[in-house]
Protein backbone atom coordinates (compact mmCIF):
# COMPACT_ATOMS: atom_id res chain seq x y z
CA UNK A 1 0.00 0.00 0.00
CA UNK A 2 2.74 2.22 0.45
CA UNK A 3 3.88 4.79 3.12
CA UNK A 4 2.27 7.60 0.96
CA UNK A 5 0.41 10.51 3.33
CA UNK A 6 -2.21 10.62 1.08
CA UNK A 7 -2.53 6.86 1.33
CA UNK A 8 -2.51 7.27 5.08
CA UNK A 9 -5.29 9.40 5.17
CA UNK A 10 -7.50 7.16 2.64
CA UNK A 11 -7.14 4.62 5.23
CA UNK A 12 -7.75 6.62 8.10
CA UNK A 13 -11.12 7.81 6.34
CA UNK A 14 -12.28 4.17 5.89
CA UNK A 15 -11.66 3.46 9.46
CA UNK A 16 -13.70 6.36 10.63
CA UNK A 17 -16.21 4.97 9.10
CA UNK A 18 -16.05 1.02 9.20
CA UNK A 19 -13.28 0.23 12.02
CA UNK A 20 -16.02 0.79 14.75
CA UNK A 21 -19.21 -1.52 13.83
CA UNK A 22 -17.31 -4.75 14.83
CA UNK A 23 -17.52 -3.55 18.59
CA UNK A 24 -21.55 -2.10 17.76
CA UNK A 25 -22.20 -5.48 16.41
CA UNK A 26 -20.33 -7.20 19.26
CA UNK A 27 -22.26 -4.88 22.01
CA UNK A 28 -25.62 -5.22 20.21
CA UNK A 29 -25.46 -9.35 20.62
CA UNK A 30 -24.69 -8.86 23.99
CA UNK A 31 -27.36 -6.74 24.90
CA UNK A 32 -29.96 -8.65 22.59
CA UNK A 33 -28.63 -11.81 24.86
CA UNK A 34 -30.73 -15.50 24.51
CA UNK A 35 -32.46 -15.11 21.71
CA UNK A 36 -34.99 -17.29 22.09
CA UNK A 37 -36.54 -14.52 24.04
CA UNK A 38 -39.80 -12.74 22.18
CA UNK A 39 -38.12 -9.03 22.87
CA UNK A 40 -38.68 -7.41 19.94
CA UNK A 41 -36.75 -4.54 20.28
CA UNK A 42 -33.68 -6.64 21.12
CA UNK A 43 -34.50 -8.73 17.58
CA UNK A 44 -35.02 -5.64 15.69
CA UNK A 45 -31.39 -4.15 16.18
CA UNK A 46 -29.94 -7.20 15.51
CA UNK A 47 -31.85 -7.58 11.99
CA UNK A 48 -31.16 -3.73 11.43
CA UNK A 49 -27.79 -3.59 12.13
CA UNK A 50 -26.61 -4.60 8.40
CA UNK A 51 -28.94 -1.56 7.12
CA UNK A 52 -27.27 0.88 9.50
CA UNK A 53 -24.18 -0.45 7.98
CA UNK A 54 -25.48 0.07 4.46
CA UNK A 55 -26.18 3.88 5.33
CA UNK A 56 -22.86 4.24 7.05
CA UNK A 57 -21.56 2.99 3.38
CA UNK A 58 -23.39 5.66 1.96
CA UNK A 59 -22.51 7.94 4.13
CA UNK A 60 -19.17 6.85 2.75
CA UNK A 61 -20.06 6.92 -0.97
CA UNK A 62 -21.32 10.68 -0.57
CA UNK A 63 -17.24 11.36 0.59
CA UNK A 64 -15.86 10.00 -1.96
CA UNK A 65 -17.98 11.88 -4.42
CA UNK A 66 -17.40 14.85 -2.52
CA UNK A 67 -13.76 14.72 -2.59
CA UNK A 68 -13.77 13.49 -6.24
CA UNK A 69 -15.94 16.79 -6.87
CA UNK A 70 -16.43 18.34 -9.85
CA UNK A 71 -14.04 16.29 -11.68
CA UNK A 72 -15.26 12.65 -11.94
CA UNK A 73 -13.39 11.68 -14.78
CA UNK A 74 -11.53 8.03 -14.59
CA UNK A 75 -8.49 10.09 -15.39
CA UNK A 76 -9.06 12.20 -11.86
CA UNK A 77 -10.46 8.89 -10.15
CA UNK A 78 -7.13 7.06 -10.94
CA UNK A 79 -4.92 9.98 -9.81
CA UNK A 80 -7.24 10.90 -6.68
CA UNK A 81 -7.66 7.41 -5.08
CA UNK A 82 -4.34 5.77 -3.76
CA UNK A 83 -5.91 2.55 -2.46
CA UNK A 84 -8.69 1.63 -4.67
CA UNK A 85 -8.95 -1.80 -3.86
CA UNK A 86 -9.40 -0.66 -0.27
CA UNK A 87 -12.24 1.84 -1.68
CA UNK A 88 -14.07 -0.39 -3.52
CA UNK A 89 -14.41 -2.60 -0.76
CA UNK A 90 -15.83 -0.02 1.16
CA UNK A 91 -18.39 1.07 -1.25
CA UNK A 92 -19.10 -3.03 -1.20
CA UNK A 93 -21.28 -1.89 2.23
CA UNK A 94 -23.56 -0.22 0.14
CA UNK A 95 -24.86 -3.60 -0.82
CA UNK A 96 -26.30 -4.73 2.95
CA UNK A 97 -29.13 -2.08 1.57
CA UNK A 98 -30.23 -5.78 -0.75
CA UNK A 99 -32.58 -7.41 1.84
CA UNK A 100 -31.24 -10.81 0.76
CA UNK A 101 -27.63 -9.64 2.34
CA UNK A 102 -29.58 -7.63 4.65
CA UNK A 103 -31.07 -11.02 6.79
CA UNK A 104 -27.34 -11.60 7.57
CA UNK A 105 -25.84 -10.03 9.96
CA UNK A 106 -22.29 -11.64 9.79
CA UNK A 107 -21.62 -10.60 6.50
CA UNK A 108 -21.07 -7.08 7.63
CA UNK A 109 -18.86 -8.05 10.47
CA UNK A 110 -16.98 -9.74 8.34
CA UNK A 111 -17.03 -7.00 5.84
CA UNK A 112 -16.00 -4.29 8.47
CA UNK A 113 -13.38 -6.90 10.05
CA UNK A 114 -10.85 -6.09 7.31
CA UNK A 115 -10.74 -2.19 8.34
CA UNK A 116 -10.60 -2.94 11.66
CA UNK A 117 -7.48 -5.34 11.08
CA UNK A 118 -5.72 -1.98 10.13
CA UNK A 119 -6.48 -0.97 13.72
CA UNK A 120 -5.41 -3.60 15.23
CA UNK A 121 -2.09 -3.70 13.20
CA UNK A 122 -1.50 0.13 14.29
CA UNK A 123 -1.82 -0.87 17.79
CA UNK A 124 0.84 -3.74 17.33
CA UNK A 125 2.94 -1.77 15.34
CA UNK A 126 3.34 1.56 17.08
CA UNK A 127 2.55 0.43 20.91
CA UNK A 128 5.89 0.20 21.79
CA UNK A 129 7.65 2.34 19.44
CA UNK A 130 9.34 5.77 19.80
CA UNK A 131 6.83 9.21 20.83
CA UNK A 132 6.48 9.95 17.37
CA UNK A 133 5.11 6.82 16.77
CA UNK A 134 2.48 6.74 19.48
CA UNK A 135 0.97 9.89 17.67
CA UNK A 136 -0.24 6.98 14.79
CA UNK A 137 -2.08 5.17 17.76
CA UNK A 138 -3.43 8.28 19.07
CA UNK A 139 -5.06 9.21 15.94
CA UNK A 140 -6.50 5.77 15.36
CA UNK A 141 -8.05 6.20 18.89
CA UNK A 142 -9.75 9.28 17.85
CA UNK A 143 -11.00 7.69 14.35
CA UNK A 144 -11.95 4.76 16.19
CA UNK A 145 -14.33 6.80 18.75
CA UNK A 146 -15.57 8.66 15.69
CA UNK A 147 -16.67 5.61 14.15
CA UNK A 148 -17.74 4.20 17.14
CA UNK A 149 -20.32 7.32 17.58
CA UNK A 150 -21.26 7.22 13.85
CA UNK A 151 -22.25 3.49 13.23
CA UNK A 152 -24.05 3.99 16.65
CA UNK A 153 -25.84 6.79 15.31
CA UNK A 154 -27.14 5.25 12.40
CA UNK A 155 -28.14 2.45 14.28
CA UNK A 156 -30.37 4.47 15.95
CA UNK A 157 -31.35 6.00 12.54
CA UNK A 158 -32.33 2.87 10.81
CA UNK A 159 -33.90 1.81 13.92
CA UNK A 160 -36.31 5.31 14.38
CA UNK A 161 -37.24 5.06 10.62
CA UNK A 162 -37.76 1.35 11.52
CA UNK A 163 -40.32 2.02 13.87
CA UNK A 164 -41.96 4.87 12.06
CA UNK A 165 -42.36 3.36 9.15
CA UNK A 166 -44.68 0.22 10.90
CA UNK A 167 -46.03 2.87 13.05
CA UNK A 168 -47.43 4.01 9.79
CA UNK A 169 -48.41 1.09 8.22
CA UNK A 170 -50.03 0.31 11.23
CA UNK A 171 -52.44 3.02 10.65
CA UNK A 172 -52.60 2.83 7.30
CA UNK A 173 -54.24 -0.59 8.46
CA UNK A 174 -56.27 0.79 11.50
CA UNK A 175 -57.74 3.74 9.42
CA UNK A 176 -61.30 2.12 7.87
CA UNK A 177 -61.91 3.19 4.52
């Protein structure tokens, strides 16, 4: 991959937003617990948590066109992205939006796994390396909390719309014509 800085900060944006829903998916088990119990609020997030992943892959998309702004030529695309590969697995996410991907929930862990390996590698790497170094692991703390706070946040997201949108169909179905 390279020790570019502009390679450095492509991966730094695709941990801020993927490196943080392996813990959210890891946290939302735990809480959801046995699940042979009939909570349904406990099922839902589990069932939504791909879709929150989807938007957070949106969310991810609309950066990527934003940076690529106003030039999206392939010519500007190949000069602009350093890690492709690493890109177009990200924009992958977009894909939990497909309800048949969507009814499994380990297929975005183990989507997001790979961008939280570069975490984990940081940690390993710089931990017990010179001041300088620990400014790496620093940084990846802060990206880490950010993503942390955004997947969480569109958890919550996908989970209001979630609820309004059978709150309406509910009274679509209560309403007599």
């Amino acid at each position: 991959m390279g020790d570019n800085f502009f390679a450095y900060l492509e991966r730094l944006e695709l941990m801020a937003f993927f490196s943080g829903y392996p813990l959210l998916y890891a946290v939302t088990l735990f809480i959801a617990g046995n699940r042979q119990l009939k909570n349904n609020f406990k099922n839902r997030l589990v069932s939504l948590l791909p879709f929150a992943y989807a938007l957070v892959g949106t969310l991810y998309l609309g950066l990527v066109l934003k940076n690529l702004y106003p030039d999206y030529s392939f010519k500007n695309i190949k000069l602009t992205m350093q890690q492709p590969w690493l890109i177009i697995l990200g924009l992958l996410s977009i894909f939990f939006w497909i309800p048949a991907l969507g009814k499994k929930p380990v297929l975005s862990l183990i989507h997001s796994l790979v961008f939280f390996f570069f975490l984990v590698r940081d940690l390993f790497l710089h931990s017990f390396q010179s001041p300088a170094a620990k400014n790496v692991v620093k940084n990846d703390m802060k990206i880490y909390t950010d993503s942390l706070l955004l997947n969480l946040g569109t958890l919550i997201l996908v989970t209001f719309i979630s609820y309004l949108i059978d709150y309406f169909k509910n009274q679509k179905r209560s309403t007599p014509v």
